[in-house]
C-alpha atoms as a PDB file:
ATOM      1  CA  UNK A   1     106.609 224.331  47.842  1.00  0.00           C
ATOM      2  CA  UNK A   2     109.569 222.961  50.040  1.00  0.00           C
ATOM      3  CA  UNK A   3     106.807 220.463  51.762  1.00  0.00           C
ATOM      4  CA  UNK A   4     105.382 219.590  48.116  1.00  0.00           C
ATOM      5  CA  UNK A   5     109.141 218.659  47.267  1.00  0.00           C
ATOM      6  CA  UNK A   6     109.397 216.668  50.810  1.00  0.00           C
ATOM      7  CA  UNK A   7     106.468 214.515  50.149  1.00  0.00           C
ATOM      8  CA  UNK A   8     107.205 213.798  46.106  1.00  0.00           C
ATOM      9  CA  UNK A   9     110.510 211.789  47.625  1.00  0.00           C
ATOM     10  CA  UNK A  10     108.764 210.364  50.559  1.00  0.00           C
ATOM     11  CA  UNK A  11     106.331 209.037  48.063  1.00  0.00           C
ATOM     12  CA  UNK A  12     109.336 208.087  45.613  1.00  0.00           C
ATOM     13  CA  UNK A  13     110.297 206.029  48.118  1.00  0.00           C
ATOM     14  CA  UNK A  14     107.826 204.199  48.763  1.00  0.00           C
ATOM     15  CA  UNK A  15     107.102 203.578  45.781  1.00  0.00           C
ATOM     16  CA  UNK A  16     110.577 202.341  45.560  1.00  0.00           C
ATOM     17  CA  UNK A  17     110.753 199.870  48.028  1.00  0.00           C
ATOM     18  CA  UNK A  18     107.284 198.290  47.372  1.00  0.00           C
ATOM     19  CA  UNK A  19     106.781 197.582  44.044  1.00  0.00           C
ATOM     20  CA  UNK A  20     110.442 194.729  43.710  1.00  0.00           C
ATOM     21  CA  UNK A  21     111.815 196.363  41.389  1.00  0.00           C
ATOM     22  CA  UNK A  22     115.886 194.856  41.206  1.00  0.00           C
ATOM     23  CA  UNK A  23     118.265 197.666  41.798  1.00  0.00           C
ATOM     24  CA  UNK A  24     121.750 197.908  40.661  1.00  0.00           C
ATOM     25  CA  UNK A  25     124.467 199.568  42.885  1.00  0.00           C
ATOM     26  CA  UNK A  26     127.336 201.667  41.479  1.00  0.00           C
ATOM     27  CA  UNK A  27     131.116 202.293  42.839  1.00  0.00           C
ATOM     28  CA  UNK A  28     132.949 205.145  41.254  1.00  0.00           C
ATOM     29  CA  UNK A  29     130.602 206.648  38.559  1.00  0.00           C
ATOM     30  CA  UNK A  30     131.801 210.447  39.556  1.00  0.00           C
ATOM     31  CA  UNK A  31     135.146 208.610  38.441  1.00  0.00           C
ATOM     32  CA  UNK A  32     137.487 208.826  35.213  1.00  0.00           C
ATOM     33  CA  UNK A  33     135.712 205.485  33.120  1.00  0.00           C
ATOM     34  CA  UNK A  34     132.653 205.794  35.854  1.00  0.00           C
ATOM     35  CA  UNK A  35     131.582 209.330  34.041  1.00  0.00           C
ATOM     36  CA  UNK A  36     131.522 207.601  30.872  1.00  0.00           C
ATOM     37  CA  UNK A  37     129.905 204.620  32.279  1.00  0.00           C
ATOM     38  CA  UNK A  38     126.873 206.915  33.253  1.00  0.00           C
ATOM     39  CA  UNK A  39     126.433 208.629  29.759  1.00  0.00           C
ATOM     40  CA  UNK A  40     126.090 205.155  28.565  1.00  0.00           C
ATOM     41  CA  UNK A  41     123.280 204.358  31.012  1.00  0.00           C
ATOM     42  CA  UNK A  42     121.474 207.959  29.866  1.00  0.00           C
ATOM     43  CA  UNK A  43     122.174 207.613  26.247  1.00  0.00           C
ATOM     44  CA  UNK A  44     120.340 203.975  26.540  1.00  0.00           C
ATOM     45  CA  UNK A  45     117.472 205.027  29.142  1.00  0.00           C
ATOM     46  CA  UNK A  46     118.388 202.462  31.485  1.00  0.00           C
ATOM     47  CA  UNK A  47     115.262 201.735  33.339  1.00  0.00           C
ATOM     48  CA  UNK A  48     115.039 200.876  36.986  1.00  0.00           C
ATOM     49  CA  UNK A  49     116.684 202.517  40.119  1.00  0.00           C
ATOM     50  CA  UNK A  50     120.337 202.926  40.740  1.00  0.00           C
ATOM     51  CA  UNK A  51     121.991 203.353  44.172  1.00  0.00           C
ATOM     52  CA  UNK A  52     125.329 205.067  43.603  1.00  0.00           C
ATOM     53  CA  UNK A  53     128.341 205.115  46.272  1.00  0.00           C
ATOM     54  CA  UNK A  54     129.901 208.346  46.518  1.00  0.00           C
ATOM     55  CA  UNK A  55     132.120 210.437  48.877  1.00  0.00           C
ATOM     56  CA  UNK A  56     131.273 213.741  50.375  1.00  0.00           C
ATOM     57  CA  UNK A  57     133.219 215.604  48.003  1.00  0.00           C
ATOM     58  CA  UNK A  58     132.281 214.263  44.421  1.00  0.00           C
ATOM     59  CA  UNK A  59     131.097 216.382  42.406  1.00  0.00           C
ATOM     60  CA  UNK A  60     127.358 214.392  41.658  1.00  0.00           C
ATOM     61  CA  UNK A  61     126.056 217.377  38.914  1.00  0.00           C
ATOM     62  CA  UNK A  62     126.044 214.630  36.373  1.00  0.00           C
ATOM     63  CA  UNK A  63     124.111 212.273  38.461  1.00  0.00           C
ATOM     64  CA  UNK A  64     122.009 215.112  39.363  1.00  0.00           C
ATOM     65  CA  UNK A  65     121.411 216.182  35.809  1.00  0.00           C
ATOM     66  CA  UNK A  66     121.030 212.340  34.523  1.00  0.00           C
ATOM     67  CA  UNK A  67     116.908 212.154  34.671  1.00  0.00           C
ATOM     68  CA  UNK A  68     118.068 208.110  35.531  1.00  0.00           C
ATOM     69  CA  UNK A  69     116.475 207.267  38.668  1.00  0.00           C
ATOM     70  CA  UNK A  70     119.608 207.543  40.904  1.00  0.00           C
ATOM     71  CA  UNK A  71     119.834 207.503  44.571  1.00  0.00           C
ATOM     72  CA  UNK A  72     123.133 208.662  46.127  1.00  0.00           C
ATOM     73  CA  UNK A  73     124.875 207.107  49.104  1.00  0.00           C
ATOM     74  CA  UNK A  74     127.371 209.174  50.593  1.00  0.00           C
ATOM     75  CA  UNK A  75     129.853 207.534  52.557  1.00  0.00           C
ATOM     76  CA  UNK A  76     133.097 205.411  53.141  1.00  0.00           C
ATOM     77  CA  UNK A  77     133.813 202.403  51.272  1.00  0.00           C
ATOM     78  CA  UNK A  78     136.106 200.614  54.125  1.00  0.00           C
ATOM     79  CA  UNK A  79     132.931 201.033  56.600  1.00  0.00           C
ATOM     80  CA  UNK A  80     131.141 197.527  56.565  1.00  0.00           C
ATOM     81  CA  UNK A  81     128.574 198.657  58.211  1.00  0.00           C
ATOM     82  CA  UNK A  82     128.258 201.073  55.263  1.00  0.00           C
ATOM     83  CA  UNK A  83     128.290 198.590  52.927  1.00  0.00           C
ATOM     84  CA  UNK A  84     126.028 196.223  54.472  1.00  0.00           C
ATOM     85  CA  UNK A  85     123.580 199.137  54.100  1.00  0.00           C
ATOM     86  CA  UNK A  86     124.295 199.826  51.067  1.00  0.00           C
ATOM     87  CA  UNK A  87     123.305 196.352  49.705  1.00  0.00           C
ATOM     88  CA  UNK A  88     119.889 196.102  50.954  1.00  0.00           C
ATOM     89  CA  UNK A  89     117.435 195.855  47.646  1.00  0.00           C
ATOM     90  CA  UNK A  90     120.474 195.208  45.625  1.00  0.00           C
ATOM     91  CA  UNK A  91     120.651 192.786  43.127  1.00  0.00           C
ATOM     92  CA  UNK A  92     123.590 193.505  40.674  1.00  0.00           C
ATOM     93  CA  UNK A  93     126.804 195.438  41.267  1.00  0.00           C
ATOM     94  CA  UNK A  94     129.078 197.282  39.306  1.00  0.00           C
ATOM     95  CA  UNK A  95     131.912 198.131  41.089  1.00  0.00           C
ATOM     96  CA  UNK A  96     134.857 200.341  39.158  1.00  0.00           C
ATOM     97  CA  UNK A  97     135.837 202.755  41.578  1.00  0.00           C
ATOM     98  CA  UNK A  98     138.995 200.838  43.130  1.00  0.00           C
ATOM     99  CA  UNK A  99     140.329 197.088  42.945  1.00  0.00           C
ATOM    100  CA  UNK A 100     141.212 197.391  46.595  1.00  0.00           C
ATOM    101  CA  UNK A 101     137.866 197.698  48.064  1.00  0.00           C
ATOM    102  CA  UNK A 102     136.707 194.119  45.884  1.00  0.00           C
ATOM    103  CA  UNK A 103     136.592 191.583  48.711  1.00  0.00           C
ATOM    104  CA  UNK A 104     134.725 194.127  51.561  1.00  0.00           C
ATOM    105  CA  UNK A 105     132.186 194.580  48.666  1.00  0.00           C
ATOM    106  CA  UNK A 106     132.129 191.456  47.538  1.00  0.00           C
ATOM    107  CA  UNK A 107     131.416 190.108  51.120  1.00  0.00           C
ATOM    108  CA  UNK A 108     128.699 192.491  51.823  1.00  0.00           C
ATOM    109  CA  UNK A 109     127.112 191.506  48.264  1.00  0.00           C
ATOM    110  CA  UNK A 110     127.220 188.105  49.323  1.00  0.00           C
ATOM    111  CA  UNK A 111     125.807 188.808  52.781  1.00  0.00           C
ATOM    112  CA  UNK A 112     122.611 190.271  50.855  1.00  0.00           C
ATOM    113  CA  UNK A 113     122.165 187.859  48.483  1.00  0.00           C
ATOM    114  CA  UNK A 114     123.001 190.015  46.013  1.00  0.00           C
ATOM    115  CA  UNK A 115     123.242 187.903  42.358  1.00  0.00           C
ATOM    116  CA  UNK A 116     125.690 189.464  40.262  1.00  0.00           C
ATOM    117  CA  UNK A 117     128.574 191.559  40.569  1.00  0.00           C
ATOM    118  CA  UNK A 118     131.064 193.348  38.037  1.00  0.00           C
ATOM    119  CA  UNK A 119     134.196 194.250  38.890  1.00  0.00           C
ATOM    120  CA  UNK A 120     136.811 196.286  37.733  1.00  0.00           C
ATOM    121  CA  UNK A 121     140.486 194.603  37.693  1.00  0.00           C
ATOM    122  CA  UNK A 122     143.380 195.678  36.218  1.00  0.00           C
ATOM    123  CA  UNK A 123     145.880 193.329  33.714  1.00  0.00           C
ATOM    124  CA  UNK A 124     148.911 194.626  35.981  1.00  0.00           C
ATOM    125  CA  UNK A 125     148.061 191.473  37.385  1.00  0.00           C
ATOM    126  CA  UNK A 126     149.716 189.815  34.394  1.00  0.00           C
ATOM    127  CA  UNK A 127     153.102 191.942  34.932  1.00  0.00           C
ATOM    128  CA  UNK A 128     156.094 189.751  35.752  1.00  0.00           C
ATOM    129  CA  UNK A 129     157.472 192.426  38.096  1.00  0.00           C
ATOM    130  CA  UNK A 130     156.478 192.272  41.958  1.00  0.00           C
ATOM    131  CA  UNK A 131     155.474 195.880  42.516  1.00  0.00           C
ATOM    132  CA  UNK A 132     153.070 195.763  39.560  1.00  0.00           C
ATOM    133  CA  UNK A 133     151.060 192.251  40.364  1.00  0.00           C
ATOM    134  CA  UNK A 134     151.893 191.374  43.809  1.00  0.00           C
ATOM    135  CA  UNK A 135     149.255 192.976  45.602  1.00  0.00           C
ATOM    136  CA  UNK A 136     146.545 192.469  43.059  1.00  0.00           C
ATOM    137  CA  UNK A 137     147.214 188.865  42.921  1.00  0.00           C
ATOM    138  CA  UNK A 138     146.862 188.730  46.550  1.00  0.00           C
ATOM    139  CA  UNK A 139     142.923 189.936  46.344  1.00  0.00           C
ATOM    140  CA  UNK A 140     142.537 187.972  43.315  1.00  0.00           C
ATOM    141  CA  UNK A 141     143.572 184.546  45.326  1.00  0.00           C
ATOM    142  CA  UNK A 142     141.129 185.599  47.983  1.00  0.00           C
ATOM    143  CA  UNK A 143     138.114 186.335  46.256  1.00  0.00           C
ATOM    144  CA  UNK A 144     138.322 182.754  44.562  1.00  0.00           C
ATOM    145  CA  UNK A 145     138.575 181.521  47.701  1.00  0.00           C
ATOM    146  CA  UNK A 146     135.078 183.601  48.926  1.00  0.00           C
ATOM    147  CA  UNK A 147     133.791 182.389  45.321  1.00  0.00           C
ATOM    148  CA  UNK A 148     134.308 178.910  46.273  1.00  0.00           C
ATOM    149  CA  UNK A 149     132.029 178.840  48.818  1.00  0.00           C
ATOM    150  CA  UNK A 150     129.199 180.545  46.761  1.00  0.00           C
ATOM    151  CA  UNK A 151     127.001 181.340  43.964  1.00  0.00           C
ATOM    152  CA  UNK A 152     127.211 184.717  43.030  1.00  0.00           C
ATOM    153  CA  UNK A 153     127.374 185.317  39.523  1.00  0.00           C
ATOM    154  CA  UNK A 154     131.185 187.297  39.068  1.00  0.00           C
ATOM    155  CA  UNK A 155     133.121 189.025  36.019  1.00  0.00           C
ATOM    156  CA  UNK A 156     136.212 190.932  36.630  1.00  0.00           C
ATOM    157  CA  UNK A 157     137.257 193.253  33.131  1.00  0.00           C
ATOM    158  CA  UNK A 158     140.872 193.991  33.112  1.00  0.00           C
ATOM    159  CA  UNK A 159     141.494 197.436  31.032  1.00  0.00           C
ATOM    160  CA  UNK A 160     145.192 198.165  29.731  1.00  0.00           C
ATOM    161  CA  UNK A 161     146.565 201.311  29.858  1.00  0.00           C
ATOM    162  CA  UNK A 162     143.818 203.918  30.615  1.00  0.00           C
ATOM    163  CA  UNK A 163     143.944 207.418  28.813  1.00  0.00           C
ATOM    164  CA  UNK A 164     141.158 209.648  27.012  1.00  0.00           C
ATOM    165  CA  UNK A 165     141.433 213.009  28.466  1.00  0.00           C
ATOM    166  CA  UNK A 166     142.841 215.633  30.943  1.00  0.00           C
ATOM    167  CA  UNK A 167     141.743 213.677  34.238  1.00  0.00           C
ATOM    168  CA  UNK A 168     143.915 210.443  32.468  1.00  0.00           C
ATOM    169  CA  UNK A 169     146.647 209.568  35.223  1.00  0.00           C
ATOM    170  CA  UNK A 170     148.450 208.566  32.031  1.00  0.00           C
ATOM    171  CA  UNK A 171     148.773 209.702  28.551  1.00  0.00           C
ATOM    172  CA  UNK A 172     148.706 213.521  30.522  1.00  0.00           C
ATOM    173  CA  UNK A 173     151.183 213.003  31.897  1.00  0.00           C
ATOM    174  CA  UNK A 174     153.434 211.929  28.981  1.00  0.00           C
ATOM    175  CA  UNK A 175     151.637 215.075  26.624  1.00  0.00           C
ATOM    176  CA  UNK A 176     153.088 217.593  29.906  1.00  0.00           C
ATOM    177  CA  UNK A 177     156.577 215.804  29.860  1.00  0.00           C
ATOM    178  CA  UNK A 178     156.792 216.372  25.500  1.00  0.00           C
ATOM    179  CA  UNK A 179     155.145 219.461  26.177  1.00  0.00           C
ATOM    180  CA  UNK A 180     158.030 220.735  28.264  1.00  0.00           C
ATOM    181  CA  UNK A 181     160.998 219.053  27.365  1.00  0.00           C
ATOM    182  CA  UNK A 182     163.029 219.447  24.101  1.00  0.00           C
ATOM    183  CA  UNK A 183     165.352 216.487  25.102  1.00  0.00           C
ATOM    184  CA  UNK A 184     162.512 213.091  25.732  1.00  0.00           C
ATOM    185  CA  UNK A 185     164.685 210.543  27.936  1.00  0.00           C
ATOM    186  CA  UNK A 186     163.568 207.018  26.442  1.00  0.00           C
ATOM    187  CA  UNK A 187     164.589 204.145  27.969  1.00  0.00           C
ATOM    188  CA  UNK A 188     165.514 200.958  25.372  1.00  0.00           C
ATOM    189  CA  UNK A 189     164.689 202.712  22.277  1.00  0.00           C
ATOM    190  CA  UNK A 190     161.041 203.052  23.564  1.00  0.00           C
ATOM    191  CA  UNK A 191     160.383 199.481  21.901  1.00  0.00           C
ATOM    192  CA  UNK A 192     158.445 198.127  24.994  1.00  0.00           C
ATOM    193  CA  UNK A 193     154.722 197.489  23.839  1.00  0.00           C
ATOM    194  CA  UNK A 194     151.731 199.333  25.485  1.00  0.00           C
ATOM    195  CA  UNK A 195     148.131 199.263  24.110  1.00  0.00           C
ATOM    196  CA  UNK A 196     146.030 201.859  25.808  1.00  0.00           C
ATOM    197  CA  UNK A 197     142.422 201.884  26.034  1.00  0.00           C
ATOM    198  CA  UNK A 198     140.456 204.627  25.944  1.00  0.00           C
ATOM    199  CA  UNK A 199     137.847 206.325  28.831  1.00  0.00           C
ATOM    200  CA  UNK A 200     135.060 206.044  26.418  1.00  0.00           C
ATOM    201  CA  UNK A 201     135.171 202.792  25.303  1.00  0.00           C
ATOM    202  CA  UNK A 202     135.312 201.183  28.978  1.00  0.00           C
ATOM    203  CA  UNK A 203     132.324 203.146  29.598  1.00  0.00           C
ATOM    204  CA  UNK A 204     130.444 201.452  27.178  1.00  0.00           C
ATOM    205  CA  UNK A 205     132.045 198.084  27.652  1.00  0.00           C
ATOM    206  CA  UNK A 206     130.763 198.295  31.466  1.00  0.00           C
ATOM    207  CA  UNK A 207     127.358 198.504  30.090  1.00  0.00           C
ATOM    208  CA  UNK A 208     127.513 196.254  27.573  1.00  0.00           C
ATOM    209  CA  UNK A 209     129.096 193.264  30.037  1.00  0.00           C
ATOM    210  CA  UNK A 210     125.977 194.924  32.277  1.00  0.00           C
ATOM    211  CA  UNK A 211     123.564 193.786  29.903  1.00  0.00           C
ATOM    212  CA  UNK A 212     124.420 190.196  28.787  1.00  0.00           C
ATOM    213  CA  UNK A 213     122.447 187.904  30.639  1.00  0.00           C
ATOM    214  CA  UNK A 214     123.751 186.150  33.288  1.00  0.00           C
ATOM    215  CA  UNK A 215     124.293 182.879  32.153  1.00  0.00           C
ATOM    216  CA  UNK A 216     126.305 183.748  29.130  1.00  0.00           C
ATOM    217  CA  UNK A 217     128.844 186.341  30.632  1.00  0.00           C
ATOM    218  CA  UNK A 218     132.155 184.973  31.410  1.00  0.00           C
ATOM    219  CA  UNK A 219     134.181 185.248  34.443  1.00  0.00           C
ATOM    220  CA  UNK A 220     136.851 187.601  32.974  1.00  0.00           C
ATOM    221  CA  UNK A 221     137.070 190.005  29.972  1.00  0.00           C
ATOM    222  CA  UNK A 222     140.473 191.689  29.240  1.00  0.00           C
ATOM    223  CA  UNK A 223     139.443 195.298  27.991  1.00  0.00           C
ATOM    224  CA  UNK A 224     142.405 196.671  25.767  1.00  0.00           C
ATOM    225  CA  UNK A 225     142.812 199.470  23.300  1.00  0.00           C
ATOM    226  CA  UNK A 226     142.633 198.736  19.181  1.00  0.00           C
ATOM    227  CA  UNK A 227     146.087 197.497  18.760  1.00  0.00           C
ATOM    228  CA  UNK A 228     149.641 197.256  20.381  1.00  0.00           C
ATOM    229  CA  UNK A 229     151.984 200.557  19.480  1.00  0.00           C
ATOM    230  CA  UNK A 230     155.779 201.151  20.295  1.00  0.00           C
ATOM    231  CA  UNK A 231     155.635 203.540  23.795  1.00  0.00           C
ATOM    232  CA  UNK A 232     158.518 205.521  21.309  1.00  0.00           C
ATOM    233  CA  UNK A 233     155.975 205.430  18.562  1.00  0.00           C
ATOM    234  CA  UNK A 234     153.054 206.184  21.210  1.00  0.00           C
ATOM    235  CA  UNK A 235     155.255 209.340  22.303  1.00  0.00           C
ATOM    236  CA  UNK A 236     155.739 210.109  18.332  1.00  0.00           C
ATOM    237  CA  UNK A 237     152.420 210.738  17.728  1.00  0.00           C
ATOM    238  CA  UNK A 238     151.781 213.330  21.150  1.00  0.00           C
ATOM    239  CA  UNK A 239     154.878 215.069  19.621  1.00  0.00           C
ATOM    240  CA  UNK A 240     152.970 215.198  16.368  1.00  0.00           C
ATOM    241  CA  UNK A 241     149.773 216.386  17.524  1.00  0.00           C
ATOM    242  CA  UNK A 242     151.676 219.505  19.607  1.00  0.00           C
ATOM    243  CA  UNK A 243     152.942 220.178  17.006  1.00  0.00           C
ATOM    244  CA  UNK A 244     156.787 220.066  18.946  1.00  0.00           C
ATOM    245  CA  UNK A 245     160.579 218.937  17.489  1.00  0.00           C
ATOM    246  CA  UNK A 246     161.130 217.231  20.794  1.00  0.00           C
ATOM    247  CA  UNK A 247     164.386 214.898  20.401  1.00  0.00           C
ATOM    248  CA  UNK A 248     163.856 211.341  21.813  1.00  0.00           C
ATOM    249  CA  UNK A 249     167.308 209.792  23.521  1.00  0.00           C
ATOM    250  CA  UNK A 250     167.140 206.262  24.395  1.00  0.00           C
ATOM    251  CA  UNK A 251     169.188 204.909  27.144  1.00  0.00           C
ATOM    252  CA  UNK A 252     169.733 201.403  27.626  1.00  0.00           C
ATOM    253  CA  UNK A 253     167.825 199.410  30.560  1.00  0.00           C
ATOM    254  CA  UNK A 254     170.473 198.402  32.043  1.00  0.00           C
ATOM    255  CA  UNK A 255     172.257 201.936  32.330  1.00  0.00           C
ATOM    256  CA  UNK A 256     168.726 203.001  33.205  1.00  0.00           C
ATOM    257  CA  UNK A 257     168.414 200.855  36.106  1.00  0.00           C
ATOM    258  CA  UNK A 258     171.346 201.444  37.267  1.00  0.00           C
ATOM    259  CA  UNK A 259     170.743 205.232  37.761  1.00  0.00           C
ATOM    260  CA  UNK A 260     167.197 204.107  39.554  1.00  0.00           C
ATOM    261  CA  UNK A 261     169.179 202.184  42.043  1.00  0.00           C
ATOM    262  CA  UNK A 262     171.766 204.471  42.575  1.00  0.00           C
ATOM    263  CA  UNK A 263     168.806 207.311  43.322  1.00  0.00           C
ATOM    264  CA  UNK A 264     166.954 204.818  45.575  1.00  0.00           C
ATOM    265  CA  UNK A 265     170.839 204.501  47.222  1.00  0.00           C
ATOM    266  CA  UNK A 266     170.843 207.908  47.674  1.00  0.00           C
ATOM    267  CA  UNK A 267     167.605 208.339  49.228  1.00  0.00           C
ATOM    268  CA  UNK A 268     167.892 205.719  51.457  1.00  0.00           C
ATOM    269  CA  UNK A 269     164.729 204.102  49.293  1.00  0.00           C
ATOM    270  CA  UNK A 270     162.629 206.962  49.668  1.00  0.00           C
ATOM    271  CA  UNK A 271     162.949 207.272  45.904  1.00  0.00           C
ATOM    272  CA  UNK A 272     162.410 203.745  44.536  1.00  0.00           C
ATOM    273  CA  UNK A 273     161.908 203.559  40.671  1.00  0.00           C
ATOM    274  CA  UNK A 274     163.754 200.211  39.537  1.00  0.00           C
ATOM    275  CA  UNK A 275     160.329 198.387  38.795  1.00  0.00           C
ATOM    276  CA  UNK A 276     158.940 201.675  36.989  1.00  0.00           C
ATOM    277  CA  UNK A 277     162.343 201.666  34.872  1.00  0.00           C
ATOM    278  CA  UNK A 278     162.256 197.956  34.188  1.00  0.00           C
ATOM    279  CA  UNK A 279     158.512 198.226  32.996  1.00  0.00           C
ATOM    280  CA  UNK A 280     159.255 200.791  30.356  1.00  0.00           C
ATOM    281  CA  UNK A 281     160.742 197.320  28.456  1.00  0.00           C
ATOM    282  CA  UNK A 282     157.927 195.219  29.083  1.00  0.00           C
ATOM    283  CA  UNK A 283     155.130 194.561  26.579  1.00  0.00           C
ATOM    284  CA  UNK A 284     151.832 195.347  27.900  1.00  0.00           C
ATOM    285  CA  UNK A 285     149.645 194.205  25.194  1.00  0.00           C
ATOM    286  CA  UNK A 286     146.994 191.802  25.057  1.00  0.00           C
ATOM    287  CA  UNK A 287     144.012 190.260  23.038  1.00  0.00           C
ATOM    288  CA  UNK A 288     140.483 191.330  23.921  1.00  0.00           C
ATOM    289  CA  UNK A 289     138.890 189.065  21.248  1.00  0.00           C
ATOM    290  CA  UNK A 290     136.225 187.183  24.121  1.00  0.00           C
ATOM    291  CA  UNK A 291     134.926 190.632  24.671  1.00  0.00           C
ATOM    292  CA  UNK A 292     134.618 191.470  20.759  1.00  0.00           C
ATOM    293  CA  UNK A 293     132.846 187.667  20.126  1.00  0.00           C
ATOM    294  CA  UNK A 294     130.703 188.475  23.250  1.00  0.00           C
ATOM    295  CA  UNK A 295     129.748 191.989  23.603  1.00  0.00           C
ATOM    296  CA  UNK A 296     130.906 193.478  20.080  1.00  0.00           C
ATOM    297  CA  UNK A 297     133.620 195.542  22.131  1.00  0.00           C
ATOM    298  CA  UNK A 298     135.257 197.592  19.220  1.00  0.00           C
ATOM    299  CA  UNK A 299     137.895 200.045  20.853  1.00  0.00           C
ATOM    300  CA  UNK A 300     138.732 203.457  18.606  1.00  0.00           C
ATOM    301  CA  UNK A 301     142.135 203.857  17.629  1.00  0.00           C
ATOM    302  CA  UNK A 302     144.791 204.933  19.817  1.00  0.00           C
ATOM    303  CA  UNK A 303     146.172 207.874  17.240  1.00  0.00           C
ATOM    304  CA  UNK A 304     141.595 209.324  17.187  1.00  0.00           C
ATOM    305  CA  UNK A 305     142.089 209.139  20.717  1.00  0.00           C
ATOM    306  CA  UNK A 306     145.118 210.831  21.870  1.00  0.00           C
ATOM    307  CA  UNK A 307     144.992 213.558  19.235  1.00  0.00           C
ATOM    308  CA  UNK A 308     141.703 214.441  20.805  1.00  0.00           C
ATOM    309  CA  UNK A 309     143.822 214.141  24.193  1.00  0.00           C
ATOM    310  CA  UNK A 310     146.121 216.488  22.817  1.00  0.00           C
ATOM    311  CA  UNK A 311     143.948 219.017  21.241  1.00  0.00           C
ATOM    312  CA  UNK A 312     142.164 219.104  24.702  1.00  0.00           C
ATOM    313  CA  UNK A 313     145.585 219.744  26.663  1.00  0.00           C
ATOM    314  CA  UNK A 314     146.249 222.913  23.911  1.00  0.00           C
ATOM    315  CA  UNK A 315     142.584 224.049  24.608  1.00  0.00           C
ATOM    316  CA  UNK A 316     143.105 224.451  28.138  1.00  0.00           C
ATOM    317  CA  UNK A 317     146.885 225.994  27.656  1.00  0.00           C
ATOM    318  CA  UNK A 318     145.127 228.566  25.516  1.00  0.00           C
ATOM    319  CA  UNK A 319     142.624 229.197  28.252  1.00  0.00           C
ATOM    320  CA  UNK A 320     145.015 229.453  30.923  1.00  0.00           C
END
């Protein structure tokens, strides 16, 4: 039996590698939006083989389980001679698993003559504070520079705010914090502007942008939830769905920033929040109207999504 199951994937192989068939490569599918990314390719029977990239310890039962034709590649994402592997056959990419590893990718790709890559970005990029955009801005000025010099076939989607359940390093954490606290610290009446986007919707985004041909995808697609909301009002409607009386206190951003520095004083900057404190004021909203004209993107509302959020955080408190 063993040596039936042996010589099925030797043949599957094979069979593979000789009949051409264009493969796409995958970074971060055992991910947050990645997970949702691969329902999207099972609910539409994507057709042709798919190399993913993941680590030792993912957890690949959904690839596993997928009936896609999926070949894993376990390894490390900073090893070029990984990647350069990894490329061989390839020729699209979709890369979410982390903006840092874009240009190593992106050189390998290139190295391969792979034709078209997808990346995913972040708008941080568009924050006016240094510890937000700095670094992204950095890769961003280098990869035009390795575009410049080629033809690959690039688009970079920027999601907001990402949230839609438990494994969110987001919206969880602000349904613990109303959870737990009676008293909600607030800082300038809560009135800075967030629009978060949720899991699901990227998922099917990334396969959407995956499927317009090449020549009439753009080079960037900002990926935001439904509309803008109030971060007070966001918190409003967590408080609502658990069903709490938490009181909200706002303190001013100046009295707030002045506590951050003081902490980061105290420290001796092991405990640096200023930017974090600052950024509770700044709007973080923007227009994904290119992706809607090009790819029908239609994000659900943020109050369908969070209650679900919610009602998934009390499902697992009951549990526990």
């Amino acid at each position: 039996m063993k040596l039936q199951v042996l010589r099925r994937q030797v043949l599957d192989k094979l069979k593979l590698s000789n009949r051409g068939v264009k493969m796409l490569l995958v970074t971060g599918i055992t991910g947050h939006t990645g997970r949702y990314f691969l329902q999207e390719l099972i609910i539409n029977n994507y057709e042709g083989p798919i190399r993913c990239i993941v680590r030792e310890s993912s957890d690949t039962s959904l690839i596993d389980k997928s009936g896609l034709e999926i070949e894993k590649f376990i390894g490390d994402l900073r090893d070029e001679a990984f990647l350069d592997k990894c490329m061989k056959g390839v020729n699209k990419v979709v890369h979410i698993v982390n903006i840092r590893h874009t240009l190593p990718l992106i050189q390998a790709a290139i190295k391969n003559n792979v034709q078209r890559a997808i990346c995913v970005h972040t708008t941080g990029i568009y924050s006016k504070f240094r510890l937000a955009s700095e670094e992204y801005q950095i890769i961003e000025d280098k990869l035009k520079d390795i575009l410049s010099e080629t033809e690959i076939n690039i688009t970079i989607l920027r999601p907001t705010m990402i949230y839609g359940d438990l494994v969110d390093r987001n919206m969880s954490k602000f349904i613990k914090m109303v959870d737990k606290l009676r008293f909600f610290p607030i800082v300038n009446n809560g009135k800075g502007l967030i629009q978060p986007v949720n899991a699901r919707d990227l998922g099917k985004a990334y396969y959407n942008v995956l499927m317009i041909p090449d020549e009439k995808v753009k080079f960037e697609y900002v990926l935001s939830g439904d509309k803008p909301i109030a971060l007070l009002d966001a918190f409003k409607l967590i408080n609502k769905y658990l069903n709490k009386k938490t009181t909200f206190i706002s303190f001013p951003l100046g009295f707030s920033v002045f506590i951050a520095k003081s902490l980061r004083l105290f420290t001796a900057g092991k405990v640096d929040y200023i930017e974090r404190v600052q950024r509770m004021s700044e709007d973080r909203c923007f227009s994904h109207e290119e992706a809607k004209a090009d790819f029908k993107y239609t994000p659900e509302p943020f109050e369908y999504g969070i209650e679900r959020e919610v009602r998934e955080y009390l499902n697992k408190q009951q549990v526990g």
